[in-house]
C-alpha atoms as a PDB file:
ATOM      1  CA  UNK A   1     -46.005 -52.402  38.190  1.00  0.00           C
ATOM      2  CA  UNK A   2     -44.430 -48.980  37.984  1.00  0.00           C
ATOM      3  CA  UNK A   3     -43.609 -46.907  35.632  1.00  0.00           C
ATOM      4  CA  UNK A   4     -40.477 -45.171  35.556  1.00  0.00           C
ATOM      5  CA  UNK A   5     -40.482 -41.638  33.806  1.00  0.00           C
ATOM      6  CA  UNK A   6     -37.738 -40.939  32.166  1.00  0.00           C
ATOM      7  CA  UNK A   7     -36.339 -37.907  32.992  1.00  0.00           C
ATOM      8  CA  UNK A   8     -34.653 -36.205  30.017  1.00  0.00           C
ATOM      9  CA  UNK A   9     -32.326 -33.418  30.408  1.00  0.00           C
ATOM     10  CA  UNK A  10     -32.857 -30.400  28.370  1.00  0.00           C
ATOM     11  CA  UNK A  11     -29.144 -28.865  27.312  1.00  0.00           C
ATOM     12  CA  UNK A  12     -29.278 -25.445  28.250  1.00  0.00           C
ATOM     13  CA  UNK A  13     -28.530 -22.251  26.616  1.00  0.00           C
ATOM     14  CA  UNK A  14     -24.722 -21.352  25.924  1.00  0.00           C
ATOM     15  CA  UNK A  15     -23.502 -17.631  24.704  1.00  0.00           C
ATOM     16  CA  UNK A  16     -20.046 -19.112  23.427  1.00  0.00           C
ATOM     17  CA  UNK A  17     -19.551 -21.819  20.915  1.00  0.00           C
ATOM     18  CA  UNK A  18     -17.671 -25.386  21.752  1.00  0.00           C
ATOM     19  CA  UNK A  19     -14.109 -25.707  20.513  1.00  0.00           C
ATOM     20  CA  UNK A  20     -15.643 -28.414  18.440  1.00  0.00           C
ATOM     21  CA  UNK A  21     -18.062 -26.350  16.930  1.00  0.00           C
ATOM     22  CA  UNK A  22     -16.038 -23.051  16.141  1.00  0.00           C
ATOM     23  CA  UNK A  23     -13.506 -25.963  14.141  1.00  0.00           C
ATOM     24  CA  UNK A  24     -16.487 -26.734  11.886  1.00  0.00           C
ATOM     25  CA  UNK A  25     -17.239 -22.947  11.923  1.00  0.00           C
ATOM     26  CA  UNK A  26     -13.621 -22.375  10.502  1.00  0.00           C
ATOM     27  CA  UNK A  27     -12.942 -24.982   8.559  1.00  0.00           C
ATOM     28  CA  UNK A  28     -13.995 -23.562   5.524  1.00  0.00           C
ATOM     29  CA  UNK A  29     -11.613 -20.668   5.900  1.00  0.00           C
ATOM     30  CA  UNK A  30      -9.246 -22.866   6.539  1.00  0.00           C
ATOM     31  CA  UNK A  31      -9.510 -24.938   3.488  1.00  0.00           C
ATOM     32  CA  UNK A  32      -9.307 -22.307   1.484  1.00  0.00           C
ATOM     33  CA  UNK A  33      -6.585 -20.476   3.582  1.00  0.00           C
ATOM     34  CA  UNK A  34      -4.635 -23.867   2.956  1.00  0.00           C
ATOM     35  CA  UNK A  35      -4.737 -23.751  -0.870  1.00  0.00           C
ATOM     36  CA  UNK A  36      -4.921 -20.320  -2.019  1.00  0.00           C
ATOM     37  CA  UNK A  37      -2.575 -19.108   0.507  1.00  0.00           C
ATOM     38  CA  UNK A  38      -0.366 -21.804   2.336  1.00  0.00           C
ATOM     39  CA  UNK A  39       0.254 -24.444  -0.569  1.00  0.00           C
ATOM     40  CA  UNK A  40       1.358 -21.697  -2.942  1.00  0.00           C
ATOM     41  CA  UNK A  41       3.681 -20.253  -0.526  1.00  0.00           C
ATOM     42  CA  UNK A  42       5.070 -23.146   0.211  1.00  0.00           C
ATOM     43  CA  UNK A  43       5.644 -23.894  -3.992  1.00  0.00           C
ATOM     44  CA  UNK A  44       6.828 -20.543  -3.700  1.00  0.00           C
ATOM     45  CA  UNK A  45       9.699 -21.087  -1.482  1.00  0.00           C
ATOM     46  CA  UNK A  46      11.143 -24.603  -2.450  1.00  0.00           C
ATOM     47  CA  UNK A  47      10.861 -23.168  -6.321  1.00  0.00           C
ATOM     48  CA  UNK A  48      13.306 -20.654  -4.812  1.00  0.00           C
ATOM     49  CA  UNK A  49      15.539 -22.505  -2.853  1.00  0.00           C
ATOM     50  CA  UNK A  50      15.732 -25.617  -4.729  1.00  0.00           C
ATOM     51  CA  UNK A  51      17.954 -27.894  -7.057  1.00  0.00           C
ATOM     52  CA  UNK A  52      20.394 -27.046  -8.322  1.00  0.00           C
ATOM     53  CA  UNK A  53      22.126 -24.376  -6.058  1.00  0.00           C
ATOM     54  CA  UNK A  54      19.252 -23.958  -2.916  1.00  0.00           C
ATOM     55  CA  UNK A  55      20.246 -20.853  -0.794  1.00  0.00           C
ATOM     56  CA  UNK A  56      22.548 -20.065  -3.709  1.00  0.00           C
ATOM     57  CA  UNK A  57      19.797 -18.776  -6.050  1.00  0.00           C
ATOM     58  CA  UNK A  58      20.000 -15.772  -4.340  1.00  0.00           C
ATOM     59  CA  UNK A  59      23.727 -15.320  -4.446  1.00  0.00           C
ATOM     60  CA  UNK A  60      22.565 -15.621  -8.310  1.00  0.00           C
ATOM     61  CA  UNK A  61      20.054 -13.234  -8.346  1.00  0.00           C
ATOM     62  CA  UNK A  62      22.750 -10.460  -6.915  1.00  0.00           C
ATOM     63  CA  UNK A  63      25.300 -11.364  -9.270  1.00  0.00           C
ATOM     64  CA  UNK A  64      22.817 -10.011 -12.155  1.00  0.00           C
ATOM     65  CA  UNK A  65      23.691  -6.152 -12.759  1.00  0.00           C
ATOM     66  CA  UNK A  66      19.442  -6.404 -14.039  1.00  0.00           C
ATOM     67  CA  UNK A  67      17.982  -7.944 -11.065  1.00  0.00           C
ATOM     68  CA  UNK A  68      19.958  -5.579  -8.633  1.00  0.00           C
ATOM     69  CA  UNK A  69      19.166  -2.673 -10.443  1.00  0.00           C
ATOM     70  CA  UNK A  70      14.879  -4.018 -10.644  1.00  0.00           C
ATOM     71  CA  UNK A  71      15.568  -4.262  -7.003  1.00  0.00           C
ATOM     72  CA  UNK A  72      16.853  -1.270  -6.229  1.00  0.00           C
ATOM     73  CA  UNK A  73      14.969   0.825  -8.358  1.00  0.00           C
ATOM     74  CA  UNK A  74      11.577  -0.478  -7.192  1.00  0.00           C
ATOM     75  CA  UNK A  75      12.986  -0.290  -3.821  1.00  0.00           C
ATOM     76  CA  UNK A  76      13.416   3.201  -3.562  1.00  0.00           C
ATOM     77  CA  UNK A  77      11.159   4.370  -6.055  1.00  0.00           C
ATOM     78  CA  UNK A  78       8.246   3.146  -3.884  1.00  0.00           C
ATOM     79  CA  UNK A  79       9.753   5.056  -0.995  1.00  0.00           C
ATOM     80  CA  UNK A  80       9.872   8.046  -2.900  1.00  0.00           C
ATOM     81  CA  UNK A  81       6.012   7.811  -3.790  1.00  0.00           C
ATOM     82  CA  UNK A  82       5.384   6.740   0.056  1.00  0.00           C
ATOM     83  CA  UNK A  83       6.516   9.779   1.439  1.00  0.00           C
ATOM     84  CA  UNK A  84       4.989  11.841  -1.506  1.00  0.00           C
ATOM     85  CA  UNK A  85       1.736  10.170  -0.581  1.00  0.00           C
ATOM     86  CA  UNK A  86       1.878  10.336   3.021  1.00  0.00           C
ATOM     87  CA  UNK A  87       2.674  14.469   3.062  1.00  0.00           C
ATOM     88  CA  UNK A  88       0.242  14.864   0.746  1.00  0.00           C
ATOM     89  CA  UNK A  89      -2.354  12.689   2.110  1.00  0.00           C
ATOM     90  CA  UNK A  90      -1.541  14.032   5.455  1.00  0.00           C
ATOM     91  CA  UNK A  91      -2.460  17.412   4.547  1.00  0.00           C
ATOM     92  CA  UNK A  92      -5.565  16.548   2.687  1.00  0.00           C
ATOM     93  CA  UNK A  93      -6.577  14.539   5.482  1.00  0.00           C
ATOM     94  CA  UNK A  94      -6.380  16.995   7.988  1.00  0.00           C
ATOM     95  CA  UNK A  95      -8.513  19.197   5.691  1.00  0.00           C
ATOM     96  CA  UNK A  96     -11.240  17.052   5.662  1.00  0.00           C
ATOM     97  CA  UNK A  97     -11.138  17.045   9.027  1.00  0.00           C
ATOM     98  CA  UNK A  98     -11.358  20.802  10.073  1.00  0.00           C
ATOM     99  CA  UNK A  99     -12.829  22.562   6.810  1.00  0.00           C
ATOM    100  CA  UNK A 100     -16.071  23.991   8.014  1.00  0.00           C
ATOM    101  CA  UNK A 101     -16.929  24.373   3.780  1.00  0.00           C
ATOM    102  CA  UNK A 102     -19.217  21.137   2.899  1.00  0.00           C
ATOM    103  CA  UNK A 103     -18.080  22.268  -1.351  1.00  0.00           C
ATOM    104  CA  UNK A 104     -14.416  22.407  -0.025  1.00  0.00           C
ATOM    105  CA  UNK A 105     -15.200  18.864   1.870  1.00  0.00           C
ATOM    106  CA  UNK A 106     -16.330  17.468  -1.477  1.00  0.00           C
ATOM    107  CA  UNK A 107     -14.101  18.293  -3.801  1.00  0.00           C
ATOM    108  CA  UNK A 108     -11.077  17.184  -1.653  1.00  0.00           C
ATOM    109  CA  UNK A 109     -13.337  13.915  -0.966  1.00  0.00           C
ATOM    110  CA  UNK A 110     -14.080  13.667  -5.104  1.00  0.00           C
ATOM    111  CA  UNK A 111     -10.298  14.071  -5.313  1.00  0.00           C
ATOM    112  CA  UNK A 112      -9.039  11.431  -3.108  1.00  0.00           C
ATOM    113  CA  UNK A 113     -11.886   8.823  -3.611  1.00  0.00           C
ATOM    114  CA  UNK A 114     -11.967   9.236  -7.502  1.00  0.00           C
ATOM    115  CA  UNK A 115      -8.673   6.816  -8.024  1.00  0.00           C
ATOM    116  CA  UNK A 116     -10.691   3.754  -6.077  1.00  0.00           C
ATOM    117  CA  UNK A 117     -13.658   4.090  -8.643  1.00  0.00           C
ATOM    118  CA  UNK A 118     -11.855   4.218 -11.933  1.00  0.00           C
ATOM    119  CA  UNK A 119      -9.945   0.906 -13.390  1.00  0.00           C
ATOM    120  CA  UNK A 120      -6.216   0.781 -13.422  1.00  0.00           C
ATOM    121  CA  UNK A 121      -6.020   0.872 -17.005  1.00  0.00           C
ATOM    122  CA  UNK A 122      -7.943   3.726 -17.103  1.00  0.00           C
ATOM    123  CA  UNK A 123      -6.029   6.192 -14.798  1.00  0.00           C
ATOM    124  CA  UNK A 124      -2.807   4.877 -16.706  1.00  0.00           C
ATOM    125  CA  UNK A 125      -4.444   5.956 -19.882  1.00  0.00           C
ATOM    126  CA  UNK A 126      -5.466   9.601 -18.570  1.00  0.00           C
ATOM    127  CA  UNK A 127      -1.876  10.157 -17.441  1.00  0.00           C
ATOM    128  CA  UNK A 128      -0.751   8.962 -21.106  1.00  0.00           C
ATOM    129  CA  UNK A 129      -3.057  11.441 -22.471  1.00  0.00           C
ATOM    130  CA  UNK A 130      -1.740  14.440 -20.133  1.00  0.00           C
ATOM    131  CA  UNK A 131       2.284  13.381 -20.205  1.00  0.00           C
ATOM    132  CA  UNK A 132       2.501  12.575 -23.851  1.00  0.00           C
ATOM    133  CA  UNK A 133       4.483  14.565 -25.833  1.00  0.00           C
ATOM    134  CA  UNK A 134       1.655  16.678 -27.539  1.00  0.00           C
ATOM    135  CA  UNK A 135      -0.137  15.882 -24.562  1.00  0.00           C
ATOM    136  CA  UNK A 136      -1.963  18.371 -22.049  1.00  0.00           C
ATOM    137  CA  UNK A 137       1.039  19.082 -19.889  1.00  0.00           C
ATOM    138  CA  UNK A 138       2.895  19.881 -22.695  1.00  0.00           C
ATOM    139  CA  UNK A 139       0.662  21.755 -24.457  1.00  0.00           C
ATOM    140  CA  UNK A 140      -0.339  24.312 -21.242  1.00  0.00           C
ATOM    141  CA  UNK A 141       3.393  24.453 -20.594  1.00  0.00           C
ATOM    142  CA  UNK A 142       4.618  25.659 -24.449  1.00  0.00           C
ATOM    143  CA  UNK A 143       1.355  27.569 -25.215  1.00  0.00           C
ATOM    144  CA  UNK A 144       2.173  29.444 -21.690  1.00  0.00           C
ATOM    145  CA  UNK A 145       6.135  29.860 -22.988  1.00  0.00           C
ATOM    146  CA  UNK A 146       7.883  27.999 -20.562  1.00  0.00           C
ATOM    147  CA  UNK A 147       9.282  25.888 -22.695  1.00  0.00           C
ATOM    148  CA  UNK A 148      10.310  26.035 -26.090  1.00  0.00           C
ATOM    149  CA  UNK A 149       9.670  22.183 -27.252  1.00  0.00           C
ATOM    150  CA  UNK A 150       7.937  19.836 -25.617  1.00  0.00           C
ATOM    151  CA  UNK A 151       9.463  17.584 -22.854  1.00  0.00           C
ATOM    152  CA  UNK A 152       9.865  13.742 -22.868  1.00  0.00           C
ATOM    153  CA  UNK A 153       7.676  12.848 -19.704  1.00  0.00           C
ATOM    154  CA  UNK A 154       6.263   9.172 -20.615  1.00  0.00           C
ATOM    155  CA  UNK A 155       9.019   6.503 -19.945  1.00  0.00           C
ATOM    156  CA  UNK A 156      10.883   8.391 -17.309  1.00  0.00           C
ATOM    157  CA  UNK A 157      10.734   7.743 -13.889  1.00  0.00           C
ATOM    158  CA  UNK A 158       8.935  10.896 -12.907  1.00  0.00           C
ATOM    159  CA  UNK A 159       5.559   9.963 -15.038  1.00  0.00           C
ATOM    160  CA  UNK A 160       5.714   6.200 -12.712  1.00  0.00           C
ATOM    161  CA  UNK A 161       5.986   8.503  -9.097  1.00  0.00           C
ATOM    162  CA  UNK A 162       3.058  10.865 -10.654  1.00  0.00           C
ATOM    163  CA  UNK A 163       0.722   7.553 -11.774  1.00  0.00           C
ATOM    164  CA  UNK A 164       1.728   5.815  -8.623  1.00  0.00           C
ATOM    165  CA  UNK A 165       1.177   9.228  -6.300  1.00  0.00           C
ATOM    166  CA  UNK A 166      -2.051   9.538  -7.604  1.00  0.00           C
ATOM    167  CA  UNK A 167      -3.418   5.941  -7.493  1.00  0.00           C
ATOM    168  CA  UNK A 168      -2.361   5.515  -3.398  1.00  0.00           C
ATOM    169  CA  UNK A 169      -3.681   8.733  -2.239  1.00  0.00           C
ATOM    170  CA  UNK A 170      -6.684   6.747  -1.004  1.00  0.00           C
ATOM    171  CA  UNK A 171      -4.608   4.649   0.910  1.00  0.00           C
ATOM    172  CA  UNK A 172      -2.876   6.987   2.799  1.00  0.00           C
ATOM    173  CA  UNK A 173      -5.847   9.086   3.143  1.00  0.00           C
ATOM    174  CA  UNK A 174      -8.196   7.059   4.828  1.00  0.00           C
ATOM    175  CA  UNK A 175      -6.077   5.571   7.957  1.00  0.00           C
ATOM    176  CA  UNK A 176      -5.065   9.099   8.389  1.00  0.00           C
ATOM    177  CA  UNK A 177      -8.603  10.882   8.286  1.00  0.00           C
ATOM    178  CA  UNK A 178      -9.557   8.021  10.588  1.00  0.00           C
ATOM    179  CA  UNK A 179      -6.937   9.322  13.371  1.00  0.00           C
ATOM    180  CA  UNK A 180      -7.463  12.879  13.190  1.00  0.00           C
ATOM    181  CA  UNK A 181     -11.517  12.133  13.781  1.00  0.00           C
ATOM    182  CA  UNK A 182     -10.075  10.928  17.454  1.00  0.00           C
ATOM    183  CA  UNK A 183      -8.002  14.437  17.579  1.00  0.00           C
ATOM    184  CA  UNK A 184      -9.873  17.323  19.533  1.00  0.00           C
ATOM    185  CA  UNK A 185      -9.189  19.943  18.001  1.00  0.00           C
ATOM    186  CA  UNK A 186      -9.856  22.213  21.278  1.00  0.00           C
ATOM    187  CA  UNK A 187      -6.005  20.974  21.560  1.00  0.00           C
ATOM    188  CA  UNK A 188      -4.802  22.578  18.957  1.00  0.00           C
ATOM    189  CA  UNK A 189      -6.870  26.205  19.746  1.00  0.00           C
ATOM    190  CA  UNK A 190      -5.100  25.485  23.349  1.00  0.00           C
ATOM    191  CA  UNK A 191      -1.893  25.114  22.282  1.00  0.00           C
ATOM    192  CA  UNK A 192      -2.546  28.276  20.525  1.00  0.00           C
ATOM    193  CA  UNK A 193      -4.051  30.155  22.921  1.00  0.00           C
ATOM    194  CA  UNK A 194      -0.435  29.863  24.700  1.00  0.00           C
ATOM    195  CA  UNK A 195       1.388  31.466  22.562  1.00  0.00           C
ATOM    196  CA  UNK A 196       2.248  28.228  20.044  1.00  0.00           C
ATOM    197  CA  UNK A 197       2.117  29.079  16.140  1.00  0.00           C
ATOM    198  CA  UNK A 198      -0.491  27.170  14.284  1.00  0.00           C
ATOM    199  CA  UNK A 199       2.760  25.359  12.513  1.00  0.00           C
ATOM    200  CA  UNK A 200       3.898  24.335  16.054  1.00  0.00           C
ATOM    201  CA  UNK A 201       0.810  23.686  17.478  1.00  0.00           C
ATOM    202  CA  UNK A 202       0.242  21.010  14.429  1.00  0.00           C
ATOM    203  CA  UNK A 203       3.561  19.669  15.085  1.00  0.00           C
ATOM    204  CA  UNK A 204       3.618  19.200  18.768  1.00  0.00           C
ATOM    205  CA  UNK A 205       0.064  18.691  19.103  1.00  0.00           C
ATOM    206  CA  UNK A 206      -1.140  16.743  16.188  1.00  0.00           C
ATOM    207  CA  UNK A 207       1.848  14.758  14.754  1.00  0.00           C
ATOM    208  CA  UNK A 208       2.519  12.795  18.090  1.00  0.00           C
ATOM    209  CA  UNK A 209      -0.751  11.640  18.604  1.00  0.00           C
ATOM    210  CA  UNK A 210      -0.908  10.722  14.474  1.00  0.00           C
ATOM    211  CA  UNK A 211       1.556   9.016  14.832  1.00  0.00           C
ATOM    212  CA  UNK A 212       0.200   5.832  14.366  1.00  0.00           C
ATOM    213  CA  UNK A 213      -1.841   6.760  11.564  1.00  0.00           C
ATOM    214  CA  UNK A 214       1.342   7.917   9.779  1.00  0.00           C
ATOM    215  CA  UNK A 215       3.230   5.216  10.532  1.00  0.00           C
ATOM    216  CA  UNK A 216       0.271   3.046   9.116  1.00  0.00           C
ATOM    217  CA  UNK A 217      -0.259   4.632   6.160  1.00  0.00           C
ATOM    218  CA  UNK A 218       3.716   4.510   5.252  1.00  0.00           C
ATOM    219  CA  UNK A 219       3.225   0.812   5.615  1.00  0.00           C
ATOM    220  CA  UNK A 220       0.084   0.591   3.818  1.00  0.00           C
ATOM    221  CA  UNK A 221       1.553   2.553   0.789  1.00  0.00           C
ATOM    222  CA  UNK A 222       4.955   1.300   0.689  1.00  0.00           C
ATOM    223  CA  UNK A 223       4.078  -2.827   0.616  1.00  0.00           C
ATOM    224  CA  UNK A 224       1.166  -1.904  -2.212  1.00  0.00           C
ATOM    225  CA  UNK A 225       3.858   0.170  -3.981  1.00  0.00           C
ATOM    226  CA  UNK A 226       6.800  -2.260  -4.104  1.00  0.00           C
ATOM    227  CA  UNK A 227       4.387  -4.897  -5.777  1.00  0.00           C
ATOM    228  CA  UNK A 228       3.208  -2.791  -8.271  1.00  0.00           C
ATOM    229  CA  UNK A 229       3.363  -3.978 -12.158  1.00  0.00           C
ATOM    230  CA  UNK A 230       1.199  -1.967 -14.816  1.00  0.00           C
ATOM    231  CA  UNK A 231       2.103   1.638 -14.281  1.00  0.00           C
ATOM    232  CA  UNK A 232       6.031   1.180 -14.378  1.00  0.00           C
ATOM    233  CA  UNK A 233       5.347  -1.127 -17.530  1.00  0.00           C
ATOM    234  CA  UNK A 234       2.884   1.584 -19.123  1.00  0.00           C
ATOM    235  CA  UNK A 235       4.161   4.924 -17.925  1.00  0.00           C
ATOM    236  CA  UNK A 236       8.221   4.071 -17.431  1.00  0.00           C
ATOM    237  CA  UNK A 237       9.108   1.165 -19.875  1.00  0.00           C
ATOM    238  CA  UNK A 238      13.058   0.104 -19.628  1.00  0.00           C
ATOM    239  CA  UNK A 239      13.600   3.340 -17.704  1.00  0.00           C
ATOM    240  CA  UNK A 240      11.896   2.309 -14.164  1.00  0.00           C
ATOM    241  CA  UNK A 241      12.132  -1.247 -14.087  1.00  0.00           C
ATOM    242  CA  UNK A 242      10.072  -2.775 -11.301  1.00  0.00           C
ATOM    243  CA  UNK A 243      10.225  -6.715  -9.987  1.00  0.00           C
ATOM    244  CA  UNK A 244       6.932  -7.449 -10.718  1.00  0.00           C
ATOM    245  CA  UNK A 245       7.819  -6.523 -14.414  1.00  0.00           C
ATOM    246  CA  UNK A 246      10.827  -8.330 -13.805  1.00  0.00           C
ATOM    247  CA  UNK A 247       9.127 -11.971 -12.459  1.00  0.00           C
ATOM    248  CA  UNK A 248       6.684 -12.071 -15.512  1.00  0.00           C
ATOM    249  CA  UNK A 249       9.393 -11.319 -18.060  1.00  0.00           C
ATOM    250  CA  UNK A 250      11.341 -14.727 -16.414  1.00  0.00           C
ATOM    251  CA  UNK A 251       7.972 -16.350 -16.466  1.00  0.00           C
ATOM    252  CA  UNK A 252       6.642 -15.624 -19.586  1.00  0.00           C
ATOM    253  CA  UNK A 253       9.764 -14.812 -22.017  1.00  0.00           C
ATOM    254  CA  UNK A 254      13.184 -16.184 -20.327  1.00  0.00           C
ATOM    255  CA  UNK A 255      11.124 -19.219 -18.673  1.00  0.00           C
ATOM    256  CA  UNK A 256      12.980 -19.182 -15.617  1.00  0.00           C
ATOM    257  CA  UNK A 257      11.242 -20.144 -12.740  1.00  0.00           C
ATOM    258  CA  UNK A 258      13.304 -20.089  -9.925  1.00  0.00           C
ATOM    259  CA  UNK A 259      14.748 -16.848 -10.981  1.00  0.00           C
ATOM    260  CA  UNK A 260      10.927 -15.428 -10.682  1.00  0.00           C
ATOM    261  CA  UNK A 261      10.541 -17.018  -7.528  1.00  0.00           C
ATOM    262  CA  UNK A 262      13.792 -15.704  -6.035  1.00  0.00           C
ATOM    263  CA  UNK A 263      12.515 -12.217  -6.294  1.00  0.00           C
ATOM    264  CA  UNK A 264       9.072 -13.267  -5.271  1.00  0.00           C
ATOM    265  CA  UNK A 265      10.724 -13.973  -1.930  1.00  0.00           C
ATOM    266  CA  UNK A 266      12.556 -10.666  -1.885  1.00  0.00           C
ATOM    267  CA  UNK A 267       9.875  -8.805  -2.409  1.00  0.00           C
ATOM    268  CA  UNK A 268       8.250 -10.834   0.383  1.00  0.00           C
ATOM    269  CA  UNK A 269      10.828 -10.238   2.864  1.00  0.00           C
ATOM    270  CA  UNK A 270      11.331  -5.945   2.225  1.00  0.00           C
ATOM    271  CA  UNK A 271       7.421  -6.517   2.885  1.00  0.00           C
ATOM    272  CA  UNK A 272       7.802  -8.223   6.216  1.00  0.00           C
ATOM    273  CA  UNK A 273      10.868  -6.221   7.007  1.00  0.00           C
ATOM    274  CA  UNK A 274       8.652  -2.994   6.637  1.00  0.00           C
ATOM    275  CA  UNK A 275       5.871  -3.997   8.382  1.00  0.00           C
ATOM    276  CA  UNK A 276       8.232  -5.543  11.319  1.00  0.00           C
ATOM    277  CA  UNK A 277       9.752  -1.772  11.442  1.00  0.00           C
ATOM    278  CA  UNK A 278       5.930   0.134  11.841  1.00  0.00           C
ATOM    279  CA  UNK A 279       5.254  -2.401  14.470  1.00  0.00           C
ATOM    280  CA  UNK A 280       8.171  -1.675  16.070  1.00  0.00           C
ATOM    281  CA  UNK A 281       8.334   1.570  16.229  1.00  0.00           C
ATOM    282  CA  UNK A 282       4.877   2.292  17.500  1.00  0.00           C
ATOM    283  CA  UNK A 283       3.708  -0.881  18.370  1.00  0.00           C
ATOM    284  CA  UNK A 284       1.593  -3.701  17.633  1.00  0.00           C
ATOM    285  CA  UNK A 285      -1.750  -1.995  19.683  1.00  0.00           C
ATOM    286  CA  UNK A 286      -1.447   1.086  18.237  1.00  0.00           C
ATOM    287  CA  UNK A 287      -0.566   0.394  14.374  1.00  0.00           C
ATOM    288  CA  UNK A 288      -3.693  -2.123  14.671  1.00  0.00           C
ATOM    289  CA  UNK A 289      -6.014   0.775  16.250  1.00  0.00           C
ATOM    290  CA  UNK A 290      -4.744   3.315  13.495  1.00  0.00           C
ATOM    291  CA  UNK A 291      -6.075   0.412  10.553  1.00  0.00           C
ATOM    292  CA  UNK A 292      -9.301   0.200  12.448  1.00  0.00           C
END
């Protein structure tokens, strides 16, 4: 009698994963994708398009003077911070990238990075403590006699540009710094060295090839900015009325719902429309190398 050996085949190696496997892999993420992100979205929309009017929750949301004006105001008062932040993050940026001083490289770094260590509530409190009326500002300014009487700068739209300019530094810093390290500068000392000004040389040499980075960084600021809710509350009040102010006021006091989730979906949809715009206008390859 004779034994057959079973012959047993041994599975080789394989570099990729089955689509099987990379399901399980992924699953997870999308569990969690599904309610933290999906469900809520979906809540999100048929609270704002539901009974009793659907689509015509919006046509109610214009018809308040209030909700226009929260709109509008956090509309363009984000743009005005965006392009604040990008010039001046633009310049800093390029700083840290040429300055041959390593006590000029840290203080500009200190300067930029110090807004992501500190707590919101704290870098609203130092900018109470310098804008109040008997505050720091004030005091430099009438001690100095450039004024006569101190100047009402809390509640007023310019003390919600300063706390906002100086919270998204960071985040127009970084994307930028990251596409000026791909700049030679031997570009700019050869535009020079034919007869370009060092204003020109930055302009024709460096700005085109930022571009991206720019572009990225005015996205970056602007969709963080539009959502923002403590600083216009603490540092503008009733004068600089953002929607996020606006949503938890019909949430929490006028317990209307839909009327929250109405702007929700605005604010959504200036978001998308904004990013849309970047992508368009430099291009889906290039805005995602300029984020890294």
């Amino acid at each position: 009698m004779f034994l057959k050996r079973r012959r047993t085949r041994v599975k080789g190696w394989q570099s990729t994963f089955s689509g099987m496997t990379g399901l399980w892999l992924i699953a997870p993420f999308l569990l969690v994708a599904g309610v933290l992100i999906v469900y809520p979205f979906v809540e999100l929309l048929r609270t704002a398009f539901g009974a009793p009017n659907g689509f015509g929750n919006v046509g109610d949301f214009f018809a308040s003077p209030a909700a226009r004006r929260t709109l509008w105001v956090t509309c363009v008062t984000s743009l005005i911070v965006t392009a604040i932040v990008v010039v001046i993050g633009a310049v800093l940026a390029w700083s840290l990238r040429t300055t041959r001083s390593r006590l000029t490289r840290v203080v500009i770094a200190l300067a930029v990075f110090l807004p992501l260590w500190m707590g919101a509530v704290m870098k609203i409190y130092a900018f109470t403590v310098l804008l109040e009326r008997f505050g720091v500002v004030n005091g430099t300014l009438t001690s100095l006699g450039l004024i006569d009487e101190p100047i009402q700068m809390l509640n007023t739209t310019f003390a919600v540009v300063a706390g906002m300019t100086y919270q998204m530094l960071p985040y127009a810093v970084l994307p930028l710094l990251a596409v000026y390290v791909t700049i030679d500068l031997n570009l700019v000392l050869a535009a020079e060295s034919m007869g370009a000004s060092r204003v020109r040389a930055l302009r024709d040499v460096v700005v085109p090839l930022a571009l991206p980075g720019l572009m990225a960084s005015t996205v970056i600021v602007y969709v963080i900015c539009i959502g923002y809710y403590l600083t216009p509350v603490l540092l503008g009040g009733a004068t600089a009325p953002f929607s996020a102010s606006l949503i938890a006021d019909d949430i929490f006091n006028l317990f209307q719902p839909q009327q929250a989730a109405v702007s929700s979906v605005l604010l959504l949809i200036v978001a998308g429309l904004v990013i849309l715009a970047g992508l368009r206008l430099v291009g889906k390859e290039r805005m995602r190398r300029a984020l890294g």
